[in-house]
Protein backbone atom coordinates (compact mmCIF):
# COMPACT_ATOMS: atom_id res chain seq x y z
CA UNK A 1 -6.29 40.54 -25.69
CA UNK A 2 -3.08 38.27 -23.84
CA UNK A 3 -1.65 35.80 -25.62
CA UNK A 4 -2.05 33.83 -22.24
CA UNK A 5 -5.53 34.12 -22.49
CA UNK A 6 -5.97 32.64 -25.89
CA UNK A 7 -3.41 29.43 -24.31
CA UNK A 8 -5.52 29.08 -21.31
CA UNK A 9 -8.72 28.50 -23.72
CA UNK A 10 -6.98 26.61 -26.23
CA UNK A 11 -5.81 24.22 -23.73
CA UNK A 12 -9.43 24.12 -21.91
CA UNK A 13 -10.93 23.03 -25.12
CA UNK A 14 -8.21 20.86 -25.51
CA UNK A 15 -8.74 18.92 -22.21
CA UNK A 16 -12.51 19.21 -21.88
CA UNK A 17 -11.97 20.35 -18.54
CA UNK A 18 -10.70 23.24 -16.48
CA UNK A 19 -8.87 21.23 -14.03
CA UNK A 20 -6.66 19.42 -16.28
CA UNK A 21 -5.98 22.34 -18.36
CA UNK A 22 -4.68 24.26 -15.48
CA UNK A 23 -2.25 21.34 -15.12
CA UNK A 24 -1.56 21.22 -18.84
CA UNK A 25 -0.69 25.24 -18.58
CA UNK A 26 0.76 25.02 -14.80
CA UNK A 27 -1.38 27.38 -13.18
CA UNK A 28 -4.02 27.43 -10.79
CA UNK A 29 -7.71 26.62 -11.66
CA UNK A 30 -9.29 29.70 -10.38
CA UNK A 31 -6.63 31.27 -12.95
CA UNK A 32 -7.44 29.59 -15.79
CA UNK A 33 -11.13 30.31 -14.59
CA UNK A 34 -10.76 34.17 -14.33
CA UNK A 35 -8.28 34.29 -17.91
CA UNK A 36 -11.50 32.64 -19.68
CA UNK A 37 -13.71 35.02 -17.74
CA UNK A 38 -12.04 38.01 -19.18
CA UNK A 39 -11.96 36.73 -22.63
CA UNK A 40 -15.16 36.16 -22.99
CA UNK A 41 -16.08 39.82 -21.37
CA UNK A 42 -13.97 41.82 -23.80
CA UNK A 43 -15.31 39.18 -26.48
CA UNK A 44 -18.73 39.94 -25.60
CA UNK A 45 -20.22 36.17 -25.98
CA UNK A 46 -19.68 32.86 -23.83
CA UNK A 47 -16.93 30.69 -25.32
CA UNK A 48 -17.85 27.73 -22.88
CA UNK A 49 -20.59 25.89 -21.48
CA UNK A 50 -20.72 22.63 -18.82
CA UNK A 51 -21.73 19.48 -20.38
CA UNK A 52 -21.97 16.28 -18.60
CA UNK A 53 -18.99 14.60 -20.84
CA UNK A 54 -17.01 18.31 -19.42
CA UNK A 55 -16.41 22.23 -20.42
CA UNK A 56 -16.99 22.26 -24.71
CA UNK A 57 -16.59 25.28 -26.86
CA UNK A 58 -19.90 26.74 -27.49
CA UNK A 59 -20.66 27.57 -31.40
CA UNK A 60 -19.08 31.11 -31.14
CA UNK A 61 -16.15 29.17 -29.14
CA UNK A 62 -16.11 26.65 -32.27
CA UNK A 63 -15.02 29.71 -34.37
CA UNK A 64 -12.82 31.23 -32.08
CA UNK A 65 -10.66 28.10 -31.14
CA UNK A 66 -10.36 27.92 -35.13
CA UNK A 67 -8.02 31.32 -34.71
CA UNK A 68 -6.41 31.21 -31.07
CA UNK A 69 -4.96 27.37 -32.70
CA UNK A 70 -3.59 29.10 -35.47
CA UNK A 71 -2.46 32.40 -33.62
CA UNK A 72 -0.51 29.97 -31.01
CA UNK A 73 0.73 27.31 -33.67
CA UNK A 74 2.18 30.54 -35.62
CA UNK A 75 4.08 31.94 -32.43
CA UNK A 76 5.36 28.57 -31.78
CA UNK A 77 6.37 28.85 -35.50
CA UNK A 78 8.18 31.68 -34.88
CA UNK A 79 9.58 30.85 -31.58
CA UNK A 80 11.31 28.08 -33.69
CA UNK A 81 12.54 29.91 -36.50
CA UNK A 82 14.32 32.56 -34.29
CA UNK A 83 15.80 29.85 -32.59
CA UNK A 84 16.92 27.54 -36.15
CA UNK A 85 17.90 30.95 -37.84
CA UNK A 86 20.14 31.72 -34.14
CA UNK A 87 22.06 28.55 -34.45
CA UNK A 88 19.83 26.37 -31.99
CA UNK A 89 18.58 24.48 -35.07
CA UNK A 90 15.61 22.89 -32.24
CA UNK A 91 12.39 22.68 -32.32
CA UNK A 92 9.56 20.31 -33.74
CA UNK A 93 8.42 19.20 -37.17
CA UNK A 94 4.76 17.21 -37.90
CA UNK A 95 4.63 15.76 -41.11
CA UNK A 96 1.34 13.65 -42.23
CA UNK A 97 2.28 11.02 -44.77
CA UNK A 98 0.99 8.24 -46.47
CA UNK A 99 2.93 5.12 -47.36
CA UNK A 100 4.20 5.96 -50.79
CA UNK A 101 6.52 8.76 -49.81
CA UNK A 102 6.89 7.12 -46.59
CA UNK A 103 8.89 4.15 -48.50
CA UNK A 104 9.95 6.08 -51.63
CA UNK A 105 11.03 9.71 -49.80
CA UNK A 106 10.94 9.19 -46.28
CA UNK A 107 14.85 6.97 -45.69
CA UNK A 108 16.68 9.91 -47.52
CA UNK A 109 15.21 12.95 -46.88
CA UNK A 110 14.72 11.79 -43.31
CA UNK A 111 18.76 10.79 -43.57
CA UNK A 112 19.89 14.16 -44.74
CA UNK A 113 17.04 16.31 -42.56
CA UNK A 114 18.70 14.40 -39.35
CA UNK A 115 22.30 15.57 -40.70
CA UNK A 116 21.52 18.79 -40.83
CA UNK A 117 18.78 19.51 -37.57
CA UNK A 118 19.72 16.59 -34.84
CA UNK A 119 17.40 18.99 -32.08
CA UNK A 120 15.06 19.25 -34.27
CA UNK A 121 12.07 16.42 -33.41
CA UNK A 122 9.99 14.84 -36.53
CA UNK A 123 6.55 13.61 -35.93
CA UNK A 124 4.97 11.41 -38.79
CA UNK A 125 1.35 11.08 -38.55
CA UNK A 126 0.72 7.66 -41.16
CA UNK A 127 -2.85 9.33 -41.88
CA UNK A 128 -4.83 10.19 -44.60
CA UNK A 129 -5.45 14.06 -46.10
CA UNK A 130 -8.78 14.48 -44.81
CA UNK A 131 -7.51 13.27 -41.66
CA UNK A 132 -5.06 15.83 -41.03
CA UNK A 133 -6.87 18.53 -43.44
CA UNK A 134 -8.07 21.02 -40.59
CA UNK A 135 -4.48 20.63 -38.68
CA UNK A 136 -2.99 21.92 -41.53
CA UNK A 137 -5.41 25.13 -41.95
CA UNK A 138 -4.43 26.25 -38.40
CA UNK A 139 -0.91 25.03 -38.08
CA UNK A 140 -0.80 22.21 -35.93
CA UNK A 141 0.73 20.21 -38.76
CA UNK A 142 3.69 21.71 -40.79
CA UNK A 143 2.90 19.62 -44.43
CA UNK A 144 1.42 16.91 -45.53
CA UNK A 145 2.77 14.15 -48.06
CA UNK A 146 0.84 11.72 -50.45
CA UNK A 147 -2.15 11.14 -52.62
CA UNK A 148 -3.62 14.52 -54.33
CA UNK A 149 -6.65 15.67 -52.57
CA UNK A 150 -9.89 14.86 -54.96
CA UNK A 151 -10.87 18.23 -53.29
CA UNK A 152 -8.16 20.98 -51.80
CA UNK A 153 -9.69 23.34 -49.00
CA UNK A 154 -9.10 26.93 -49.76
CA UNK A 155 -6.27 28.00 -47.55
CA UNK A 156 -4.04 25.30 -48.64
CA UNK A 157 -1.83 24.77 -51.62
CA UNK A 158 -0.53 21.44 -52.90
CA UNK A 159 2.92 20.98 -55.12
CA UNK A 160 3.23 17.73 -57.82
CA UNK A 161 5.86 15.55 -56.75
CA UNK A 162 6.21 12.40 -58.37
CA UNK A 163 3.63 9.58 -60.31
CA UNK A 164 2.95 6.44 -59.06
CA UNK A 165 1.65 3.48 -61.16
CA UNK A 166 -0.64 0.73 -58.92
CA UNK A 167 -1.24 -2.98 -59.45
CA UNK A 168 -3.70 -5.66 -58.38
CA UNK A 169 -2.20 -8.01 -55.61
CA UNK A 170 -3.78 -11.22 -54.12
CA UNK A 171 -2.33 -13.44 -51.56
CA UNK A 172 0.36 -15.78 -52.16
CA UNK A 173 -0.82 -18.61 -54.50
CA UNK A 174 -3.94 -17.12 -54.86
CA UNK A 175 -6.73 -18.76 -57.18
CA UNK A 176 -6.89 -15.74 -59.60
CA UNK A 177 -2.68 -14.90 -59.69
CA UNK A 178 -2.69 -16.08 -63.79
CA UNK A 179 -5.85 -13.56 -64.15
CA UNK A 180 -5.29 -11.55 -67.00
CA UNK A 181 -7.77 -8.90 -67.33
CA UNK A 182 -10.34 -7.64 -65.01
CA UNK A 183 -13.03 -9.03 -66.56
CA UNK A 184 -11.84 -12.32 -64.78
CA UNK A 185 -11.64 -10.38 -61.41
CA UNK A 186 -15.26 -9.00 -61.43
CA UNK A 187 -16.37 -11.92 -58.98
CA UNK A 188 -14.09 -11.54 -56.65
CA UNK A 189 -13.75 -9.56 -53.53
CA UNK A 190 -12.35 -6.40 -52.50
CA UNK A 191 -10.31 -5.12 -50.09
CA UNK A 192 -10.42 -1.01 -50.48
CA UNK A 193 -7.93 1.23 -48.56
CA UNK A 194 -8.92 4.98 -47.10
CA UNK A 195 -6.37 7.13 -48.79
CA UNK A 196 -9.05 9.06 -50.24
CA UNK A 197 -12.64 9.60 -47.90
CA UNK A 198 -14.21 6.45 -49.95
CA UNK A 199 -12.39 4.04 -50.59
CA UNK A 200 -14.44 2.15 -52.41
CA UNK A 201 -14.87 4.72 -55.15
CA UNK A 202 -11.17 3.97 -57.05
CA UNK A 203 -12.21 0.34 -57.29
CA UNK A 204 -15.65 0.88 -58.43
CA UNK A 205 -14.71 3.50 -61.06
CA UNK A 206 -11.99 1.58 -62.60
CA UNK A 207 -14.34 -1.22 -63.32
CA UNK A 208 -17.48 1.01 -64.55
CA UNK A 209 -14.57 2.76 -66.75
CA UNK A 210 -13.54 -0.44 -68.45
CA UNK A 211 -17.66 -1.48 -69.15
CA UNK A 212 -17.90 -3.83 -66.00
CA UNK A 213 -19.60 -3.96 -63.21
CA UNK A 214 -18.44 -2.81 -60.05
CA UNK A 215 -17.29 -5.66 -57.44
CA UNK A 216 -18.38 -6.23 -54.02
CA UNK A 217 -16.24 -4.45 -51.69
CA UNK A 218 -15.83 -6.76 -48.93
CA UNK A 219 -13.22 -4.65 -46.24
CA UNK A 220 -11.94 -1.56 -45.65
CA UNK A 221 -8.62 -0.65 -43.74
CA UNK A 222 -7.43 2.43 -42.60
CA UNK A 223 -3.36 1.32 -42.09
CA UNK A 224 -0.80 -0.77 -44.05
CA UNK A 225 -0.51 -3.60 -41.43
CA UNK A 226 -4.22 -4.34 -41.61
CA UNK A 227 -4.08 -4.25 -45.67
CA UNK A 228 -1.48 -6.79 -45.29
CA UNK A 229 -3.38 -9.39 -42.64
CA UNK A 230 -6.15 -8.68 -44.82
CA UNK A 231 -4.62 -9.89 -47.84
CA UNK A 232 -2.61 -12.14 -46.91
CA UNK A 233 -4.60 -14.69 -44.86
CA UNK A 234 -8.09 -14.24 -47.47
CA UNK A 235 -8.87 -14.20 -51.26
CA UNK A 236 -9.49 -10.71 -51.18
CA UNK A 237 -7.65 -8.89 -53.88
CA UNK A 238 -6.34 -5.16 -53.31
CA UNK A 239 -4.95 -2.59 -55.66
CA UNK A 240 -1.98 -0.88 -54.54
CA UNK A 241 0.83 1.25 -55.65
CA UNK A 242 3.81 -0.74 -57.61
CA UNK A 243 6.67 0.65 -54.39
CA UNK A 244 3.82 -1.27 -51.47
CA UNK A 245 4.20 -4.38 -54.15
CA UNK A 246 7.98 -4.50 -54.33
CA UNK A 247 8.38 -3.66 -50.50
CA UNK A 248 10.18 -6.95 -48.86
CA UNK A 249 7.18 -7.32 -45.79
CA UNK A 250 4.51 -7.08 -48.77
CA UNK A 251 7.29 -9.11 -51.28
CA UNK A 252 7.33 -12.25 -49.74
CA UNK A 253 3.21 -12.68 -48.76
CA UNK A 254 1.48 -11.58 -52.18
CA UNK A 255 1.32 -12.19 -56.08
CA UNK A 256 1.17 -9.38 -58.12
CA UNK A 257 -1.87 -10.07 -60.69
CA UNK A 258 -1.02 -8.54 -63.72
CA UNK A 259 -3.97 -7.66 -65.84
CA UNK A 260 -3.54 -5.98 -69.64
CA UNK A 261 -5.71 -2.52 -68.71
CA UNK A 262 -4.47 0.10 -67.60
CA UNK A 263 -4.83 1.03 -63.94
CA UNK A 264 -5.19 4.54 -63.46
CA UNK A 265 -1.77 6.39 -61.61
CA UNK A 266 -2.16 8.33 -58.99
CA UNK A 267 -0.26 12.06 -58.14
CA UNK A 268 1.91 12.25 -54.88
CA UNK A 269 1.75 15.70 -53.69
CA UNK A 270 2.96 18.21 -50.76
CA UNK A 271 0.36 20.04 -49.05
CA UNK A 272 0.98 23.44 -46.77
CA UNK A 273 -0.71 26.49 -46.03
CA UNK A 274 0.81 29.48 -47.26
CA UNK A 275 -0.25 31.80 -44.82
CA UNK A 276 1.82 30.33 -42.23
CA UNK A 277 5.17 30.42 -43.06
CA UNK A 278 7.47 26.81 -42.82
CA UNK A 279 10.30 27.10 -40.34
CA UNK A 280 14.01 26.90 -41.52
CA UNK A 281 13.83 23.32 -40.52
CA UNK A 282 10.39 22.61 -42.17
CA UNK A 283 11.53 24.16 -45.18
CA UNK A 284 14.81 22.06 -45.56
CA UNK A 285 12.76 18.98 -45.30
CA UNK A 286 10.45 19.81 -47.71
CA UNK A 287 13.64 20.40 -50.08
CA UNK A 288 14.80 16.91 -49.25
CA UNK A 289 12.01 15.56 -50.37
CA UNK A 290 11.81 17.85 -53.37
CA UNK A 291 15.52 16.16 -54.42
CA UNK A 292 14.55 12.84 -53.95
CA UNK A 293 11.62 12.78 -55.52
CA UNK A 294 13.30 14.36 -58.46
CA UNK A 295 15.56 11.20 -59.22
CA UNK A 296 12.15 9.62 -59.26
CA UNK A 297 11.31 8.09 -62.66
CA UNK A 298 8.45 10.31 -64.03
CA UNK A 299 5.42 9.04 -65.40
CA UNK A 300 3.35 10.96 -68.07
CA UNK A 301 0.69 12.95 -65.60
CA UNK A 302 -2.65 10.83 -65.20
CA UNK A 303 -5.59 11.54 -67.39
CA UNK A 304 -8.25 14.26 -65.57
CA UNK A 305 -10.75 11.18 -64.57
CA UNK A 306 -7.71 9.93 -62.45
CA UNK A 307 -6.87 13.15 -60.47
CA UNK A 308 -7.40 16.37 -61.45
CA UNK A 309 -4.68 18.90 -61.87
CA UNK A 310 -3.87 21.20 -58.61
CA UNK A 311 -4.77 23.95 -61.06
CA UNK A 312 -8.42 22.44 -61.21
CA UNK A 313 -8.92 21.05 -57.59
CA UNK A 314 -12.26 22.47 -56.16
CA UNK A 315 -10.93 24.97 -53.55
């Protein structure tokens, strides 16, 4: 099987068409035709078929794109780390982070990373685990940084790095900022982020966990900004992590309402797959972070209700 051909399909599924992915690749499309051709002869099942939106990997092409992504994103891998090991120290690095590390490990690590690789080109994807969850089974994505997965998929293995405590925030001057308990909160409305698949569910169980009934869940977000407009310009209240609260763009727009329970922490962990090796570049970053979150101050580890242990996550 050529490593060509398993490019040429990659890059056919990736374009949903052959045309452009003869561009994408630089050859000819009767090339790219007769590479897919062969594949699927000494495969012995069709890989494509012709849709009216374009060319889309049949089922068995479903399961086979799974393994030529990983099979390219691992030579590319290694590509790299002949070249960083060499002295080149080029090559790329995608990182998906949320916006806790992004404030708390990001500057430094990102300061010392660019001291040590200035070829090397960092890509950070501002997205959510399950977001980025099947880039990092086949490659595509180096690591990922931020909120424990509820629920870990199988080839992947995530490392504790730091605790973070969250608070409830309203606007600025809101009606409720001298609320203190949640029982004075149940009527109001939500705002729920997506760092987790539902949103909703760390609002409703914190309420059902302290007797009360859950509150109506007025808006979701899926990005910082938009938790920010949302906030800031209604009387929907949020919960967020203490580092978005003492942030100067968040600073200067909300009130932190600071109600006697206990809101429930939340782990910050590093997510790879093992079976493809981290570049020399890759690796140093994920030491960076490593340090900084180590000068961290560490909170006792949440309760099993919160997030369960990596050593418990469903695989």
């Amino acid at each position: 099987m050529k490593l060509s051909a398993l490019r040429d399909f990659v890059a056919v599924c990736q374009c949903g068409s052959l045309r452009a992915a003869a561009r994408q690749v630089g050859v000819t499309q009767p090339a790219i035709t007769r590479s897919i051709q062969e594949l699927e002869r000494e495969l012995g099942a069709p890989l494509l078929e012709r849709r009216s939106q374009g060319v889309r990997p049949t089922a068995v092409g479903e399961a086979f794109l799974r393994r030529a992504s990983a099979v390219g994103n691992e030579l590319e891998r290694a590509r790299q780390e002949v070249a960083q090991l060499t002295g080149l120290h080029s090559g790329d690095l995608a990182v998906g982070m949320s916006g806790v590390p992004q404030i708390t490990l990001l500057p430094d690590a990102l300061q010392s990373f660019r001291a040590r690789y200035p070829r090397v080109k960092i890509n950070v994807v501002d997205a959510p685990y399950h977001r980025i969850q099947s880039e990092l089974v086949v490659g595509s994505m180096d690591i990922y940084v931020g909120p424990a997965p509820r629920v870990l998929s199988g080839e992947l293995v995530a490392e504790r790095l730091f605790d973070h405590e969250r608070v409830v925030i309203g606007r600025r001057g809101h009606p409720m900022r001298h609320a203190r308990s949640l029982r004075e909160l149940v009527h109001c409305e939500w705002l729920a982020g997506c760092s987790m698949q539902n949103g909703d569910d760390d609002i409703t169980a914190l309420f059902l966990s302290h007797g009360l009934p859950a509150p109506r869940i007025a808006m979701q977000a899926h990005a910082a900004l938009t938790y920010l407009l949302g906030i800031a310009n209604t009387d929907l209240l949020m919960m967020v992590p203490t580092y978005w609260a003492r942030f100067p763009m968040w600073r200067e727009t909300i009130d932190v309402i600071e109600v006697g329970e206990a809101l429930r922490s939340r782990q910050i962990c590093l997510v790879h797959n093992p079976a493809m090796p981290l570049t020399p570049a890759a690796d140093y970053f994920c030491d960076m972070l490593r340090r900084v979150a180590g000068r961290m101050p560490r909170h006792p580890r949440p309760p099993a209700v919160a997030c369960a242990p990596f050593d418990s996550v469903e695989a």
